[in-house]
C-alpha atoms as a PDB file:
ATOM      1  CA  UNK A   1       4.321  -5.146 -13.638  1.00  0.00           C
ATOM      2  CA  UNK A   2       1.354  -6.625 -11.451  1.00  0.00           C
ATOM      3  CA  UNK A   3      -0.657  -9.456 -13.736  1.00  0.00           C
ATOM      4  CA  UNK A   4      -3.820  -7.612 -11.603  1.00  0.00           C
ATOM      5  CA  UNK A   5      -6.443  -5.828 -13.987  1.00  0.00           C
ATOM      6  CA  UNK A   6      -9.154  -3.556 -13.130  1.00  0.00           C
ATOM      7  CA  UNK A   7     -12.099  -5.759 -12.320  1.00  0.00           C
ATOM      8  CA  UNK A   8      -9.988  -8.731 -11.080  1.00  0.00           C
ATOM      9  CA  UNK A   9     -11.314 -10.121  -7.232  1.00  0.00           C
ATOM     10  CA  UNK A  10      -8.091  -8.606  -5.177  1.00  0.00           C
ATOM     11  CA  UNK A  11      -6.251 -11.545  -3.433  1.00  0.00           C
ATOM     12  CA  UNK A  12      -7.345 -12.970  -0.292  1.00  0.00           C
ATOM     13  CA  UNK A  13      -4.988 -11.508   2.128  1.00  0.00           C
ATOM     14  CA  UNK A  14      -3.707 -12.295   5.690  1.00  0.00           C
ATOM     15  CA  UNK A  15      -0.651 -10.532   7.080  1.00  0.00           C
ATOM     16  CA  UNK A  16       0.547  -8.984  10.419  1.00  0.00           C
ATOM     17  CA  UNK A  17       0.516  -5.410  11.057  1.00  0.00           C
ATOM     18  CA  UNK A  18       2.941  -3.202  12.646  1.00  0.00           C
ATOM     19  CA  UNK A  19       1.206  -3.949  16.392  1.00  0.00           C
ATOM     20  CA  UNK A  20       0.865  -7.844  15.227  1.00  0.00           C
ATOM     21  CA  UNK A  21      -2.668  -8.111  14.296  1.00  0.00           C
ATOM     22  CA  UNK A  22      -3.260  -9.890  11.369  1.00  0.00           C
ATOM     23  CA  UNK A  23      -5.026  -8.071   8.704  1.00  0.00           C
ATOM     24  CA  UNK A  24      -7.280  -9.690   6.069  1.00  0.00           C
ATOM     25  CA  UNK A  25      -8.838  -8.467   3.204  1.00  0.00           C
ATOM     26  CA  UNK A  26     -11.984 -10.154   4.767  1.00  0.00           C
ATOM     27  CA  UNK A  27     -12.104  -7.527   7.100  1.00  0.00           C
ATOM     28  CA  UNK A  28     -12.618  -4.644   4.445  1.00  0.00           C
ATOM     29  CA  UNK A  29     -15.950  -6.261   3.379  1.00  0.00           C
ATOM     30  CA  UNK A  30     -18.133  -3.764   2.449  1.00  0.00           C
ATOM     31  CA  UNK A  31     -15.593  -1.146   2.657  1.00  0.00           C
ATOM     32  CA  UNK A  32     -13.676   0.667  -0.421  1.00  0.00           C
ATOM     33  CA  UNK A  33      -9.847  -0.019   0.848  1.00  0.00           C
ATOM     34  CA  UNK A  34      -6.472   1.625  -0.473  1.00  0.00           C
ATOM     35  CA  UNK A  35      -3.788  -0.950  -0.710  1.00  0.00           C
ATOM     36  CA  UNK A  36      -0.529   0.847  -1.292  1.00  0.00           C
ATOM     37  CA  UNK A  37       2.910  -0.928  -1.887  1.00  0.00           C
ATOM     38  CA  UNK A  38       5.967   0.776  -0.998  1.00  0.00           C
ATOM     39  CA  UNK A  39       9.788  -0.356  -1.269  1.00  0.00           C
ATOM     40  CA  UNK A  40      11.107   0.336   2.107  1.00  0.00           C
ATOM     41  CA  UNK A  41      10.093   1.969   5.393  1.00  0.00           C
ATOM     42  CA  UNK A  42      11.727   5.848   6.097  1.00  0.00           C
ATOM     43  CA  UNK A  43      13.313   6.434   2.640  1.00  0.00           C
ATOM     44  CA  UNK A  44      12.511   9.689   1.046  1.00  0.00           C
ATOM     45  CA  UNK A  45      10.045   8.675  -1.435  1.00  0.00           C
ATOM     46  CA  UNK A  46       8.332   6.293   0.858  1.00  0.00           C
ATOM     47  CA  UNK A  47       8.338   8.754   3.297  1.00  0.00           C
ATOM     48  CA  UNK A  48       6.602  11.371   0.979  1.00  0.00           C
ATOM     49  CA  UNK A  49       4.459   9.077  -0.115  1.00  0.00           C
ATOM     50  CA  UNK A  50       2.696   7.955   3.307  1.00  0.00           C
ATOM     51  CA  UNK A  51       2.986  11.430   4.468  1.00  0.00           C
ATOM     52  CA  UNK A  52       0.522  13.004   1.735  1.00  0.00           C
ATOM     53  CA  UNK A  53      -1.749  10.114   2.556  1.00  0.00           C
ATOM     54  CA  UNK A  54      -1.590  10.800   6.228  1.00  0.00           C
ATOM     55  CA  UNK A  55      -2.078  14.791   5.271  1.00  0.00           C
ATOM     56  CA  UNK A  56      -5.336  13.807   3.262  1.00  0.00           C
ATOM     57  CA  UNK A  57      -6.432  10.871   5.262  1.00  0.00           C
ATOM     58  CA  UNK A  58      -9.128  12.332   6.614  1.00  0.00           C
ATOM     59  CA  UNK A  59     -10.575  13.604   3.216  1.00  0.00           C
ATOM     60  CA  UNK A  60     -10.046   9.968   1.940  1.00  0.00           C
ATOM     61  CA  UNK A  61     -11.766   8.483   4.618  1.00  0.00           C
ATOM     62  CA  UNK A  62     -14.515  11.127   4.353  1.00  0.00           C
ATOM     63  CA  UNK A  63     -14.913   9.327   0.896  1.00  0.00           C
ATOM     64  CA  UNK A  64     -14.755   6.256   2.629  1.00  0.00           C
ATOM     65  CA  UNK A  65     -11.969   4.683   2.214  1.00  0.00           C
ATOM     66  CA  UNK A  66      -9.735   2.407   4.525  1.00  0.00           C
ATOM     67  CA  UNK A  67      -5.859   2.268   3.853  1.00  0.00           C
ATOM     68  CA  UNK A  68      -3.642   0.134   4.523  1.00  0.00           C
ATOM     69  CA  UNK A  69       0.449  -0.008   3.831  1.00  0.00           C
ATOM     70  CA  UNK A  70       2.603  -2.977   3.076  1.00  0.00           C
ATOM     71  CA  UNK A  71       6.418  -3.431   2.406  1.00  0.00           C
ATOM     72  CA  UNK A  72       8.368  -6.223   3.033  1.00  0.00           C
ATOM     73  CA  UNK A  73      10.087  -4.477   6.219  1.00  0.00           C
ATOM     74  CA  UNK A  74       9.685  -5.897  10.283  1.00  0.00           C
ATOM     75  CA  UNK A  75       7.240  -4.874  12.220  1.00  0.00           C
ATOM     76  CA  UNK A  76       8.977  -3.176  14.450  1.00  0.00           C
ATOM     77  CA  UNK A  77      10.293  -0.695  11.128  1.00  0.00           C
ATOM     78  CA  UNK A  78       6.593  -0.343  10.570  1.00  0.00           C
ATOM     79  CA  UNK A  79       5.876   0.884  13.772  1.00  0.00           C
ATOM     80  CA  UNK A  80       9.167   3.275  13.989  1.00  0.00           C
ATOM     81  CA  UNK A  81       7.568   4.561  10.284  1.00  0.00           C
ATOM     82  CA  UNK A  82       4.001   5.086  12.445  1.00  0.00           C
ATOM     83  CA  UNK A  83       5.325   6.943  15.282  1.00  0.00           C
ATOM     84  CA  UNK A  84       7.809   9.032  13.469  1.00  0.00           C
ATOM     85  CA  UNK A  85       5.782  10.069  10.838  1.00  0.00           C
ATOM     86  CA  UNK A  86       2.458  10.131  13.364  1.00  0.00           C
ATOM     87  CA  UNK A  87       0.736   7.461  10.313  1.00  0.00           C
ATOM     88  CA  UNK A  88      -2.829   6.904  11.322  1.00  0.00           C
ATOM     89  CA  UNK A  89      -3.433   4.007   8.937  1.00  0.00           C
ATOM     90  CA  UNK A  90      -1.722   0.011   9.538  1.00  0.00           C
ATOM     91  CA  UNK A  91       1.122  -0.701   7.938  1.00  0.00           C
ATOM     92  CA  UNK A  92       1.634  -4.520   6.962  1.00  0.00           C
ATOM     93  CA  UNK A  93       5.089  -6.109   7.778  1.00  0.00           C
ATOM     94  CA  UNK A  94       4.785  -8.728   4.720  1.00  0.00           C
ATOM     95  CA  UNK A  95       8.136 -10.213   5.580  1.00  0.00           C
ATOM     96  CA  UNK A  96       7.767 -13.306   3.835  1.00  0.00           C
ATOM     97  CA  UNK A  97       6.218 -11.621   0.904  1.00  0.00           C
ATOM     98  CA  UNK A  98       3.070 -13.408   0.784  1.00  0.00           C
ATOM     99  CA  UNK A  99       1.262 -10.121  -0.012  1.00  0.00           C
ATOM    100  CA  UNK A 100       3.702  -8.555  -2.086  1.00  0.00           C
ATOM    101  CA  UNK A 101       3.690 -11.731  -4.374  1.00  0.00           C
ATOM    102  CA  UNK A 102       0.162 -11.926  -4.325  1.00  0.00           C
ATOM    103  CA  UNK A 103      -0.444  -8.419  -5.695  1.00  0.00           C
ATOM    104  CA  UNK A 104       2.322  -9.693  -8.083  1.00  0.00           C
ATOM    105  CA  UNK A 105       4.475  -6.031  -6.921  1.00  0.00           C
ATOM    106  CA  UNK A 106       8.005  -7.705  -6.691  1.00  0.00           C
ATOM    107  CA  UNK A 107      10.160  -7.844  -9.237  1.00  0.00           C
ATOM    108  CA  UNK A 108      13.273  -6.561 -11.696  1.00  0.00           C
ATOM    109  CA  UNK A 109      14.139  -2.780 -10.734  1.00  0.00           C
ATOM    110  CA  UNK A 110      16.879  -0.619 -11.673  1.00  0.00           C
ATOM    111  CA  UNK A 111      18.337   2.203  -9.405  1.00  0.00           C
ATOM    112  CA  UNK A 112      21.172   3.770 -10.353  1.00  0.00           C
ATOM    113  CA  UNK A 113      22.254   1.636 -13.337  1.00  0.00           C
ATOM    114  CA  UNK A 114      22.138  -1.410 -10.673  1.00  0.00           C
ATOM    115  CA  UNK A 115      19.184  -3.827 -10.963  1.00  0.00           C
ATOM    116  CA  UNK A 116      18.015  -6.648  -8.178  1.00  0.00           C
ATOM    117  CA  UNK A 117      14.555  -7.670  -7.203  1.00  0.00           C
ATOM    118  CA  UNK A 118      12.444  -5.126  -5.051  1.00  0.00           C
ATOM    119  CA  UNK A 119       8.687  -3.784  -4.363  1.00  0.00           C
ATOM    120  CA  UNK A 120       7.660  -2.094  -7.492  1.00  0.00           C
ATOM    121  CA  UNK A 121       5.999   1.328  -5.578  1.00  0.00           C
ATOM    122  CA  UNK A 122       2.274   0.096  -6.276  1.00  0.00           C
ATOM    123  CA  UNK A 123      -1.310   1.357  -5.469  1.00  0.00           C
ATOM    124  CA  UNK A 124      -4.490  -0.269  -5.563  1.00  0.00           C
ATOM    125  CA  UNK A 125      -7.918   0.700  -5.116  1.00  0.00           C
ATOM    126  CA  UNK A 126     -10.678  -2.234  -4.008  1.00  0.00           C
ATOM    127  CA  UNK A 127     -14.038  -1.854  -3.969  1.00  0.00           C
ATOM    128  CA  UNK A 128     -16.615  -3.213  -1.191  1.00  0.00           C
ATOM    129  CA  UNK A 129     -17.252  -6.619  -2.974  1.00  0.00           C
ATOM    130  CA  UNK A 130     -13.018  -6.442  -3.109  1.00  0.00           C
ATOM    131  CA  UNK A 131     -12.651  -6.071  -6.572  1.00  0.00           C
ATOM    132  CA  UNK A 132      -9.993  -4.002  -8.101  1.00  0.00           C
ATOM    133  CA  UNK A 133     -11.225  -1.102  -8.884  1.00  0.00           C
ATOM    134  CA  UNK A 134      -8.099   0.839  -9.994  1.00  0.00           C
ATOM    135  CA  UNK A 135      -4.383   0.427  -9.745  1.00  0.00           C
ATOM    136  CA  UNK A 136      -2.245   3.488  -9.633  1.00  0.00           C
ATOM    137  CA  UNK A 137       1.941   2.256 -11.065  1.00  0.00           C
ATOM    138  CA  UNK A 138       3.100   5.425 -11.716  1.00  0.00           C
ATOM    139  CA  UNK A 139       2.731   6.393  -8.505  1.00  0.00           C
ATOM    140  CA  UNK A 140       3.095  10.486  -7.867  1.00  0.00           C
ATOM    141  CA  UNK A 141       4.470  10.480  -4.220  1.00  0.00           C
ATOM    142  CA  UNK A 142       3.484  13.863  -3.202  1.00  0.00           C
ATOM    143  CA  UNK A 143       0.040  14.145  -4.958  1.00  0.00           C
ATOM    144  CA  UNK A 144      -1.045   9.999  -4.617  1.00  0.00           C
ATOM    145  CA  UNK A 145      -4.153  11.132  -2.429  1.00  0.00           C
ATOM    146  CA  UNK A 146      -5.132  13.582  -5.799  1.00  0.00           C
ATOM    147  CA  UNK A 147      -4.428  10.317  -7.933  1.00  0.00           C
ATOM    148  CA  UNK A 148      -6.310   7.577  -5.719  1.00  0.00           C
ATOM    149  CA  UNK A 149      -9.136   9.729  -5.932  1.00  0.00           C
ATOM    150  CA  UNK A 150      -8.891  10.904  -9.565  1.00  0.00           C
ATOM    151  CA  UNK A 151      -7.921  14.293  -9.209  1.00  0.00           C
ATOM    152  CA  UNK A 152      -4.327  14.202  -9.944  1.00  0.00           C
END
């Protein structure tokens, strides 16, 4: 889906989080950063998804890794997803998809024998220069911390 290869310089980045800070990839410099793309804030696979990153977060940040979350939802759904789920990583409300189209996530799905445009459920892996290291898009939502770090 994403025209993104391994080795590609990730795209420049600046969106607001779920507090309103804006995040830029500038401020991962020097640091390996997750960047994972999900469809929609508290649905069951999302859900599953950010909770086995938040189980493992420490051992990814042991590794040294940053993370950070992005959908196309409000802020204030990103911070309901943070407090319910007890997330301690940003989540990115890219409501204008300026992110999301960057990565080049968005796109034809199908669900259910309907199809319309959405977040194609996304990973990628940067590296401290911000080059893409790795990009994860079949993403396994309740092993991804195995599979970001090659294990799964």
């Amino acid at each position: 889906m994403t025209t993104l290869k391994q080795g590609d310089k990730a795209p420049d980045f600046s969106a607001v989080d779920q507090d309103g800070a804006i995040r830029k990839l500038s401020d991962y410099k020097g640091k390996k950063l997750i960047v994972f793309f999900y469809p929609a804030a508290n649905t069951p696979s999302c859900t599953v998804e950010a909770c086995n990153l938040r189980d493992n977060y420490a051992d990814l940040k042991a590794k040294g890794y940053e993370l950070l979350g992005v959908s196309a939802d409000t802020k204030k759904k990103q911070a309901n997803f943070i407090s319910k789920h007890q997330l301690p990583f940003p989540l990115l409300a890219d409501e204008n998809h300026a992110v999301i189209e960057a990565f080049g996530v968005w796109g034809p799905k199908k669900f259910m024998g309907r199809e319309f445009d959405g977040i194609h459920r996304t990973t990628f892996v940067i590296d401290e220069n911000g080059v893409v290291e790795k990009i994860i898009e079949k993403v396994k939502t309740k092993d991804h911390a195995a599979q970001i770090v090659g294990e799964g």
